[in-house]
Protein backbone atom coordinates (compact mmCIF):
# COMPACT_ATOMS: atom_id res chain seq x y z
CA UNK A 1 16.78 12.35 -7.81
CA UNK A 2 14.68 15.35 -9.04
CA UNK A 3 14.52 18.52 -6.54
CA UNK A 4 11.20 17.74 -5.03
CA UNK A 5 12.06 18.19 -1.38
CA UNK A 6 11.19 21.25 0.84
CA UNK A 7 10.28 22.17 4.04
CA UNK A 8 6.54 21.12 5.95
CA UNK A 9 4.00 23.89 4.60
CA UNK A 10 0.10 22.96 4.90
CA UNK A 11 0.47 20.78 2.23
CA UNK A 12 4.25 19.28 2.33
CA UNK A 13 5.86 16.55 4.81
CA UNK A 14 9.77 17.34 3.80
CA UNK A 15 10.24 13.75 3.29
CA UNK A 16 8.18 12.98 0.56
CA UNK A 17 8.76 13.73 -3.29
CA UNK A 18 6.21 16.29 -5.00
CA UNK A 19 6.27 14.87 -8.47
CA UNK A 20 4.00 17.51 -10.77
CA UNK A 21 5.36 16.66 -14.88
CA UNK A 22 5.28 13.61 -16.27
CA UNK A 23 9.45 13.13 -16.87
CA UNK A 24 9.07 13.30 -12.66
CA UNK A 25 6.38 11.13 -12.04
CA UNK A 26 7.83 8.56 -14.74
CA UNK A 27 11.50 9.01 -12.35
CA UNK A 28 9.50 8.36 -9.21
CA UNK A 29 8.02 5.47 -10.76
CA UNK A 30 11.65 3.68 -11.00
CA UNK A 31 13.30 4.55 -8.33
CA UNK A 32 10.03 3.41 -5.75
CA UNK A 33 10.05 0.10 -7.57
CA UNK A 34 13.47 -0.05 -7.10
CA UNK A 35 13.18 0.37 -3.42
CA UNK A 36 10.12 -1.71 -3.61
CA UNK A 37 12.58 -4.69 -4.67
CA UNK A 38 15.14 -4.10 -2.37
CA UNK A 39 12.73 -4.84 0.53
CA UNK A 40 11.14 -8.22 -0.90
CA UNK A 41 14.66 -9.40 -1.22
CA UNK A 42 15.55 -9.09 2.53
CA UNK A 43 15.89 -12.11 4.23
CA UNK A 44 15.66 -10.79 7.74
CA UNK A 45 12.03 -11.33 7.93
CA UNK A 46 10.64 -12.36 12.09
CA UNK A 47 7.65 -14.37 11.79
CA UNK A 48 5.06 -12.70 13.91
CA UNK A 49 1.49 -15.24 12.95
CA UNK A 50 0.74 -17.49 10.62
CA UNK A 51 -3.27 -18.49 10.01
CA UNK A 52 -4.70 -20.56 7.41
CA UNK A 53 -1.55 -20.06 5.41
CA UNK A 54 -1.21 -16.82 5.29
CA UNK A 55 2.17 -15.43 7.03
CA UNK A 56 2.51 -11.84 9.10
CA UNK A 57 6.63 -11.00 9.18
CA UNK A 58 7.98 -7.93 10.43
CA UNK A 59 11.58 -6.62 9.31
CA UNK A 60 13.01 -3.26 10.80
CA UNK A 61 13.76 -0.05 8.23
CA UNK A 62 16.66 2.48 8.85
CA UNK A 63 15.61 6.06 9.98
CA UNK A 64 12.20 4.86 11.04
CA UNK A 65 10.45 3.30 14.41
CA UNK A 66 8.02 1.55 12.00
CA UNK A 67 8.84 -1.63 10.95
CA UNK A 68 8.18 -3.37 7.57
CA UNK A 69 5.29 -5.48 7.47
CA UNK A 70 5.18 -8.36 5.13
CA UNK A 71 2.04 -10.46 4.14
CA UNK A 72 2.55 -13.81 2.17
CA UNK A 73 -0.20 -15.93 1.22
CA UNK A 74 -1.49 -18.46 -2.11
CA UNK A 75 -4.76 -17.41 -3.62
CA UNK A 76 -6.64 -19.98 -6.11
CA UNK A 77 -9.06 -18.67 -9.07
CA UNK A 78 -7.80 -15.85 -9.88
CA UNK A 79 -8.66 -13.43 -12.85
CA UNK A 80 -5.51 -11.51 -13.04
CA UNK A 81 -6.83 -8.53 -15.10
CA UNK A 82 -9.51 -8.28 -12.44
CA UNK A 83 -6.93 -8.79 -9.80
CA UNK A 84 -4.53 -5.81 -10.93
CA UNK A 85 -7.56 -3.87 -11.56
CA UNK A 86 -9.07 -4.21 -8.08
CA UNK A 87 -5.40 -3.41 -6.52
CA UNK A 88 -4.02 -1.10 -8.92
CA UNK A 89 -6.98 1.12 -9.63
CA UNK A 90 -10.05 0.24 -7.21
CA UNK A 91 -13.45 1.56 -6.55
CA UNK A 92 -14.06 3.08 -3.11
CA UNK A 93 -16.34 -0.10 -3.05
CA UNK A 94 -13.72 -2.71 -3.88
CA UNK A 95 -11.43 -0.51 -1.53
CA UNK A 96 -14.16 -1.20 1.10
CA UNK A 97 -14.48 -4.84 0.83
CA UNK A 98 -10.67 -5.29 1.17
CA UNK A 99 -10.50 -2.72 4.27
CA UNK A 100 -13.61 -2.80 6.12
CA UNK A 101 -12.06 0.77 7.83
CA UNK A 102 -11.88 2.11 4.47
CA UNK A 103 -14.67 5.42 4.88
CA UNK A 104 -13.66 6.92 1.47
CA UNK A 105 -11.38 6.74 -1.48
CA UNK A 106 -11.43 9.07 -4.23
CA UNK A 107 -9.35 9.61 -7.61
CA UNK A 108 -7.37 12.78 -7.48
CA UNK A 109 -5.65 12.18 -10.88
CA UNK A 110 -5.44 9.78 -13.54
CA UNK A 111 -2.15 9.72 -15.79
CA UNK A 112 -0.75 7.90 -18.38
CA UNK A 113 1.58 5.87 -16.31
CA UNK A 114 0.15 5.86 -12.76
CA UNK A 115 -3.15 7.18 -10.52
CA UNK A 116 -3.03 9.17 -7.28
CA UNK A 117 -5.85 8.51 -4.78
CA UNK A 118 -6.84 9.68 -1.60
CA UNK A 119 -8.36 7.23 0.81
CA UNK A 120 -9.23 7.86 4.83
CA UNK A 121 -9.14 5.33 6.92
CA UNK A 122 -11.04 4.81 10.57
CA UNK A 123 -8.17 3.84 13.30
CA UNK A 124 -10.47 3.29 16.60
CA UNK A 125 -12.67 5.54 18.82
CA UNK A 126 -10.96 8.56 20.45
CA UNK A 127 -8.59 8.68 17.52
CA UNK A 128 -8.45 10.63 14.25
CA UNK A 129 -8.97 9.09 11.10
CA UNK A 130 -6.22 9.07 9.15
CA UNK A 131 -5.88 9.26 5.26
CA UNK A 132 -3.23 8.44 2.71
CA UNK A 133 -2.31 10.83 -0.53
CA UNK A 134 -0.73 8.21 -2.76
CA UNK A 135 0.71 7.81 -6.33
CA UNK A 136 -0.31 4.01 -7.05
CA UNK A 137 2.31 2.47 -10.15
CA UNK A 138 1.45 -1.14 -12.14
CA UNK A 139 4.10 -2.99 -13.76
CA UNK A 140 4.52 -6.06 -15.38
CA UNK A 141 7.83 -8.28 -15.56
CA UNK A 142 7.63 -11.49 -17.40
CA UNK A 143 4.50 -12.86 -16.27
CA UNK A 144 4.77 -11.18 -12.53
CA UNK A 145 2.87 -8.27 -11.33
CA UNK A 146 3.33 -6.02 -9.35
CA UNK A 147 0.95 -2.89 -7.88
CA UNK A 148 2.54 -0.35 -6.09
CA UNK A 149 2.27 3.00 -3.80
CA UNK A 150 4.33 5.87 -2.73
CA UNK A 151 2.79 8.52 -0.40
CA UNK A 152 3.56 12.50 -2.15
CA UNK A 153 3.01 15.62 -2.10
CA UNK A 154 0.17 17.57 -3.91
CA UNK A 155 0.14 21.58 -3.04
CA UNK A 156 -3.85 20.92 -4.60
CA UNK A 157 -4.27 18.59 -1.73
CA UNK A 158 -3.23 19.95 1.10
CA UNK A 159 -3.11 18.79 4.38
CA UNK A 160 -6.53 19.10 7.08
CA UNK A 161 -6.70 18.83 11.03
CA UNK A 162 -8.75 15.94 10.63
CA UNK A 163 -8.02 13.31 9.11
CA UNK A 164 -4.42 13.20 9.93
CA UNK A 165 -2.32 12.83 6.76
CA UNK A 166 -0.58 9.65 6.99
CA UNK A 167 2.18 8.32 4.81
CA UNK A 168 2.11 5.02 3.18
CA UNK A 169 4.83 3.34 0.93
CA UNK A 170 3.86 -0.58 -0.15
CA UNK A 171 4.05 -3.40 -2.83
CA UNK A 172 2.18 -5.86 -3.71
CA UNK A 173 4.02 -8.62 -6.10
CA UNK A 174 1.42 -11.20 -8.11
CA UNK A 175 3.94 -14.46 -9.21
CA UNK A 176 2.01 -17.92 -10.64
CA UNK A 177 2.28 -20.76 -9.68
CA UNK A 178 2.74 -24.15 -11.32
CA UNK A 179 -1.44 -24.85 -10.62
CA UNK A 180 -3.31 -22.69 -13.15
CA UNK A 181 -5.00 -19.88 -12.18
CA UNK A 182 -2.92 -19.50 -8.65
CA UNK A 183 -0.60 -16.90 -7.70
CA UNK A 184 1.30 -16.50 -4.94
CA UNK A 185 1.00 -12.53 -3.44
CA UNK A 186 3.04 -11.09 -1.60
CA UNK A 187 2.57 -7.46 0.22
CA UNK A 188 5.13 -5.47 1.82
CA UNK A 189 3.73 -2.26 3.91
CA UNK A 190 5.51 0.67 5.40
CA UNK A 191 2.77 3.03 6.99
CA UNK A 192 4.12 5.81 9.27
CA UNK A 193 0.79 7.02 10.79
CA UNK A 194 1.85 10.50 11.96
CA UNK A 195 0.99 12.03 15.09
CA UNK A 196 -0.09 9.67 18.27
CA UNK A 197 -1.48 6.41 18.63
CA UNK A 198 -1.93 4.27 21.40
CA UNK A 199 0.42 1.02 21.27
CA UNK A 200 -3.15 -1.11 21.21
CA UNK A 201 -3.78 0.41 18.06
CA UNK A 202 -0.51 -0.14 16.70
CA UNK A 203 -0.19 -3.83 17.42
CA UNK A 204 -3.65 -4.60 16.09
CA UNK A 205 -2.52 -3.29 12.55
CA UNK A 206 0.37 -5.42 12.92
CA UNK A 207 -1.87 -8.20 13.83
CA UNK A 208 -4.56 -7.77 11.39
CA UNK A 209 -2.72 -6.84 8.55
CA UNK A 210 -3.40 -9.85 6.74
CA UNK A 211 -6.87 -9.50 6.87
CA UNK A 212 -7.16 -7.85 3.29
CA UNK A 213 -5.31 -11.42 1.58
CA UNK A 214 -8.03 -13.55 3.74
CA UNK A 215 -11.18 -11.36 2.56
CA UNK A 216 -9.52 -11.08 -1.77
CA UNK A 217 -9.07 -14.87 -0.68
CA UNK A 218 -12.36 -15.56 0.06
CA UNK A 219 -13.60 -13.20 -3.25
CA UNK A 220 -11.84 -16.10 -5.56
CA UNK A 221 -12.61 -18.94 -3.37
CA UNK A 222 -16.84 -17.97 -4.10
CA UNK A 223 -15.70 -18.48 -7.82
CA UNK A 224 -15.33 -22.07 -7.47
């Protein structure tokens, strides 16, 4: 792995790569859907809720208190380029109607190969916002999709008091189906929120973290 790892400044967690050349972010790109992979082959998924056939699994992750959260669900209608458009490279509004706590999003960067975005989110009253500095990847494999993020490191987006800088790592994978026009999706999420939240907080995300699917469910659904 390229050298992008150094200590917490105003801008750094020590954790997280700070891709700045293309040769870097086109490494990062690999090796994150490479990881990406390795957790939507895991087996050692606990069911936590299941609602109108959409399924909430948790999975634990060395180094990390955080566990994975997995989101499986079948959505009909679909128009895949507006799909991977709406997931890969969204408008604050289409950001908004799939996270209702979504208060901004904004495009720090477009490159050839990937986009990095910076989105705060609302967590509950009496607690910061938080907001995620991500690098957001595409790719396409056969006829499977899949849209994926990577919290970094930008030294021209540095870190504030408010919102707290989260750090967000996910995958979303797009397979058909045999019925045209259906895809299965599947979501895995990794957010470490930094800093303190109460455990009510906590749970609801765990809880509610399908509600995203069920609202680009019900977008498709309206097509019919």
């Amino acid at each position: 792995m390229a050298s992008w790892f150094s200590t917490k400044t105003e801008w750094q967690y020590n954790d997280l790569p700070t891709p700045t050349t293309t040769d870097e972010y086109v490494q990062l790109e690999s090796e994150v859907f490479t990881q990406r992979q390795e957790w939507l082959s895991r087996t050692d998924w606990t069911l936590v809720k299941e609602s109108s056939g959409i399924t909430i699994e948790t999975a634990p992750i060395d180094d990390s208190d955080v566990n994975l959260v997995r989101v499986r669900g079948l959505i009909d209608n679909v128009d895949i380029a507006n799909l991977i458009k709406q997931l890969y490279t969204p408008t604050y509004e289409q950001r908004r109607n799939l996270y209702s706590n979504c208060e901004s999003h904004d495009v720090v960067e477009d490159r050839d190969n990937c986009q990095i975005t910076l989105s705060e989110f609302a967590v509950g009253s009496m607690v910061s916002n938080r907001e995620t500095l991500v690098v957001r990847f595409h790719r396409e494999v056969d006829d499977k999709h899949y849209v994926f993020v990577q919290s970094i490191n930008r030294e021209d987006t540095p870190h504030k008091s408010s919102p707290v800088r989260a750090v967000a790592r996910s995958m979303v994978a797009i397979e058909p189906t045999d019925i045209e026009n259906q895809y299965q999706i599947t979501s895995i999420d990794h957010v470490d929120p930094k800093g303190w939240l109460p455990s009510s907080v906590i749970n609801s995300f765990i809880s509610n973290s399908d509600s995203w699917l069920k609202r680009l469910r019900r977008v498709y659904n309206s097509q019919t």
